[in-house]
N, C-alpha and C. Protein backbone atom coordinates (compact mmCIF):
# COMPACT_ATOMS: atom_id res chain seq x y z
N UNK A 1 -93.04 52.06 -316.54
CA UNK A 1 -92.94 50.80 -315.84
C UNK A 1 -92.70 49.65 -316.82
N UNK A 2 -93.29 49.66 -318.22
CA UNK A 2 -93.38 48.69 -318.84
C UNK A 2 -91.82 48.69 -319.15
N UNK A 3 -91.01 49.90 -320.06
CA UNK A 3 -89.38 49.51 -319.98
C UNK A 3 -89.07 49.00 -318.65
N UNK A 4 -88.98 49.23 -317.61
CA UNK A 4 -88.19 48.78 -316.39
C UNK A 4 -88.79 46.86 -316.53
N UNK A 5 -89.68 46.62 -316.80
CA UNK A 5 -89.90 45.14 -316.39
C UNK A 5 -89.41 44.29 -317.69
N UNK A 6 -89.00 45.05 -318.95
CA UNK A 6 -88.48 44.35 -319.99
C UNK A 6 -86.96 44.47 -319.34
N UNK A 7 -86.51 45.80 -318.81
CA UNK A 7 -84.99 45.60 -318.79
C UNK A 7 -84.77 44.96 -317.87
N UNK A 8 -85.27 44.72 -316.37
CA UNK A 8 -85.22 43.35 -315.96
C UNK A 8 -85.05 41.77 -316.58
N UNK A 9 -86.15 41.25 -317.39
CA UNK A 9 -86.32 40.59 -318.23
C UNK A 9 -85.02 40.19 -318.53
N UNK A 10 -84.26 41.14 -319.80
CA UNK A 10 -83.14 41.09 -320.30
C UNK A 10 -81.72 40.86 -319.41
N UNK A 11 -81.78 41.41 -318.06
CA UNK A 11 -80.68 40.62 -317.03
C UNK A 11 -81.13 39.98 -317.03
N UNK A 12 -82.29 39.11 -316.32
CA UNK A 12 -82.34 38.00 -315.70
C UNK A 12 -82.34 36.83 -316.96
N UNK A 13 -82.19 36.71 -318.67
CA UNK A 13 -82.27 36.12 -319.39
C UNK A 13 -80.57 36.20 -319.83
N UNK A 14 -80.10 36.86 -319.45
CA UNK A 14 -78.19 37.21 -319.51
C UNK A 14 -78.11 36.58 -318.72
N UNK A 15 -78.40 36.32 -317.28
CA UNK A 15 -78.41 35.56 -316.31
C UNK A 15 -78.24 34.45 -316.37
N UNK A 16 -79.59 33.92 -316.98
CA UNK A 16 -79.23 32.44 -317.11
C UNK A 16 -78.55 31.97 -317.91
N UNK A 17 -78.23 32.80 -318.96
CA UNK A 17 -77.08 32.51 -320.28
C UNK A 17 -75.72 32.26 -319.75
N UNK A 18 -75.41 33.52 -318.93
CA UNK A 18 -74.11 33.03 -318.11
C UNK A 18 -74.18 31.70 -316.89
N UNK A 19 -75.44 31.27 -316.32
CA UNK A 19 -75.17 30.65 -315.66
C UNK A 19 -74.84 28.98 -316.03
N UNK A 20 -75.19 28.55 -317.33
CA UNK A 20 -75.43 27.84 -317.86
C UNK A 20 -74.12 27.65 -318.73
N UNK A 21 -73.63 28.73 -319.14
CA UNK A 21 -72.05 28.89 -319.61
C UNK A 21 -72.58 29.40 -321.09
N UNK A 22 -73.27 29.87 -321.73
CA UNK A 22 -73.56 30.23 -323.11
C UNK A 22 -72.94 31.78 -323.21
N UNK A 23 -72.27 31.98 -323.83
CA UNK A 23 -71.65 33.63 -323.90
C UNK A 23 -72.99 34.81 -324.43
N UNK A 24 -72.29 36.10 -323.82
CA UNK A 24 -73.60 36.63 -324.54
C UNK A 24 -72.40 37.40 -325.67
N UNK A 25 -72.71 37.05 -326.80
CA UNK A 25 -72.59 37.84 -328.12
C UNK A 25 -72.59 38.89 -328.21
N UNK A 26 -73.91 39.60 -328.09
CA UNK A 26 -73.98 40.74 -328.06
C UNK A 26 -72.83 41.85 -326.78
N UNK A 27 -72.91 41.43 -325.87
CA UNK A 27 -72.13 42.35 -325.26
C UNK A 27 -70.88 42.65 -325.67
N UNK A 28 -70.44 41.50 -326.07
CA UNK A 28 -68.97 41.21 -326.20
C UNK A 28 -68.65 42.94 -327.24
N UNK A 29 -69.67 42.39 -328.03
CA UNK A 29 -69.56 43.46 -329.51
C UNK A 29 -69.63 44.66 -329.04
N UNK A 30 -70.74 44.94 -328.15
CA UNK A 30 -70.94 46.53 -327.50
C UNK A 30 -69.43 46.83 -326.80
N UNK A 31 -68.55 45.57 -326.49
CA UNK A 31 -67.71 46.54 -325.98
C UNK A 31 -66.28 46.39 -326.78
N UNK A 32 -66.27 45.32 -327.70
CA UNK A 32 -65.37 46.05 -328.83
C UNK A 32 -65.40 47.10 -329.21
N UNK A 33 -67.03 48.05 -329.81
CA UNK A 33 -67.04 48.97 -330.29
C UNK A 33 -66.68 50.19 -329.44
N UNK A 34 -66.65 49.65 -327.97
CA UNK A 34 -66.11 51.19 -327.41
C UNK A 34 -64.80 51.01 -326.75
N UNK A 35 -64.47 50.11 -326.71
CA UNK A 35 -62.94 49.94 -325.60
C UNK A 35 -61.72 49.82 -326.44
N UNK A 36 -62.00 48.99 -328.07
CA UNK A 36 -61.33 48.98 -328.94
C UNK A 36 -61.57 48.68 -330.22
N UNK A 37 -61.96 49.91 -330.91
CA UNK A 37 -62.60 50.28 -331.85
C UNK A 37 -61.58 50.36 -332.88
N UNK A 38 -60.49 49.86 -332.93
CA UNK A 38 -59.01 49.63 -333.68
C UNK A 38 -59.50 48.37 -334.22
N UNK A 39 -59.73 47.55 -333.69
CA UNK A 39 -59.49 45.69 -333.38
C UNK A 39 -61.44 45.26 -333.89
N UNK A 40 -60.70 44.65 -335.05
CA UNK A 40 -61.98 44.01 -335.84
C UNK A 40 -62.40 42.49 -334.77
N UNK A 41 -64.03 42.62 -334.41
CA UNK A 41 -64.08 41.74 -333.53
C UNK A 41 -64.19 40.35 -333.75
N UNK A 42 -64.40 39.25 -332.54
CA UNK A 42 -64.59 37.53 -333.81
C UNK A 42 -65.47 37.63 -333.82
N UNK A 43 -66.06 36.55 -334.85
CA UNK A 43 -67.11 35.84 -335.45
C UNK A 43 -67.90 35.36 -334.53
N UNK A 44 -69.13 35.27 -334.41
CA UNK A 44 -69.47 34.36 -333.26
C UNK A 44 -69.21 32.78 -333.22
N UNK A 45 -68.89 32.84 -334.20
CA UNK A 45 -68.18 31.18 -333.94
C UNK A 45 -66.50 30.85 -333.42
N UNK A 46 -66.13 32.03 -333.71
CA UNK A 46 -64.46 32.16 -333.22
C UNK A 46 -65.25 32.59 -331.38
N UNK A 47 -66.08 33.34 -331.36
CA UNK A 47 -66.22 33.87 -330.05
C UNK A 47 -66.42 32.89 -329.20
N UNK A 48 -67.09 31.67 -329.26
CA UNK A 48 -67.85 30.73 -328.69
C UNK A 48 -66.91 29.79 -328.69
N UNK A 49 -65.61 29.88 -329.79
CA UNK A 49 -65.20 28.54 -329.30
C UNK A 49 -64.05 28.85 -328.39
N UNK A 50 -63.87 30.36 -328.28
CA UNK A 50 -63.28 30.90 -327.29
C UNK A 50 -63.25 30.75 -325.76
N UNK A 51 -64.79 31.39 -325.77
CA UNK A 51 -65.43 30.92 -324.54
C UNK A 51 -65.37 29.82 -323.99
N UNK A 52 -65.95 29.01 -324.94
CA UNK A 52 -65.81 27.40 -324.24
C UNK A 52 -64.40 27.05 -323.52
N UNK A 53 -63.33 27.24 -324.50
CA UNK A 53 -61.61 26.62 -324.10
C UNK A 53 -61.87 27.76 -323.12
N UNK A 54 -61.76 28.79 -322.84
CA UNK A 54 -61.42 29.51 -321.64
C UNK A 54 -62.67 28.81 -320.28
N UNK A 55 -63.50 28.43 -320.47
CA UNK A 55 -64.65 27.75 -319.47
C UNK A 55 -63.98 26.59 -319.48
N UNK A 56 -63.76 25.70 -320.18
CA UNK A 56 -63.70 24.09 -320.05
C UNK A 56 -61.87 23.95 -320.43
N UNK A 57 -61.17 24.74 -320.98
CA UNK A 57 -60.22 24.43 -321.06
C UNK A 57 -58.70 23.60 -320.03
N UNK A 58 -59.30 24.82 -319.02
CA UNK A 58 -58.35 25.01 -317.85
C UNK A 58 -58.44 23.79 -316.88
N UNK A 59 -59.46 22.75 -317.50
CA UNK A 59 -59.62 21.55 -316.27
C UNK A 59 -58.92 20.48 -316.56
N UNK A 60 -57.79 20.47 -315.77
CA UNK A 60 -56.38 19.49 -316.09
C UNK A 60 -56.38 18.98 -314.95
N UNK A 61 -56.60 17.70 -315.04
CA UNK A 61 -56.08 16.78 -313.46
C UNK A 61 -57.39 16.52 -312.62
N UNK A 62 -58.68 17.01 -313.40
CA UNK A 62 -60.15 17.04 -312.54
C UNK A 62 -60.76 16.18 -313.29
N UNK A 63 -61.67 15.31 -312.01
CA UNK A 63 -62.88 14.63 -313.00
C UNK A 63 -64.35 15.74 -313.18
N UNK A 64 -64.30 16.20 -312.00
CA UNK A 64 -65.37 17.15 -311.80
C UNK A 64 -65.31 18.95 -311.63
């Protein structure tokens, strides 16, 4: 029981990471290493500023 209420924990703290717009890092990496394990992954600072322009980039012509 005690794993099941940490791995809860850990969504619902991914949760609010995504809801808030903060990337999660870590996943990103878990799935470089298996989807494309060719392709050296970014930095977390290349990753984040990724994220952001793909979140905030696309708002052309909006105030809100």
């Amino acid at each position: 029981m005690g794993q099941e209420v940490g791995q809860a924990g850990r969504y619902l703290a991914q949760s609010f990471r995504l809801m808030v717009g903060v990337p999660d890092y870590g996943t990103y990496l878990k799935h470089m290493a298996a989807t494309h394990p060719d392709q050296a992954p970014m930095s977390y600072e290349d990753f984040f500023r990724e994220r952001q322009q793909a979140r905030y980039g696309a708002r052309t012509g909006r105030c809100c």
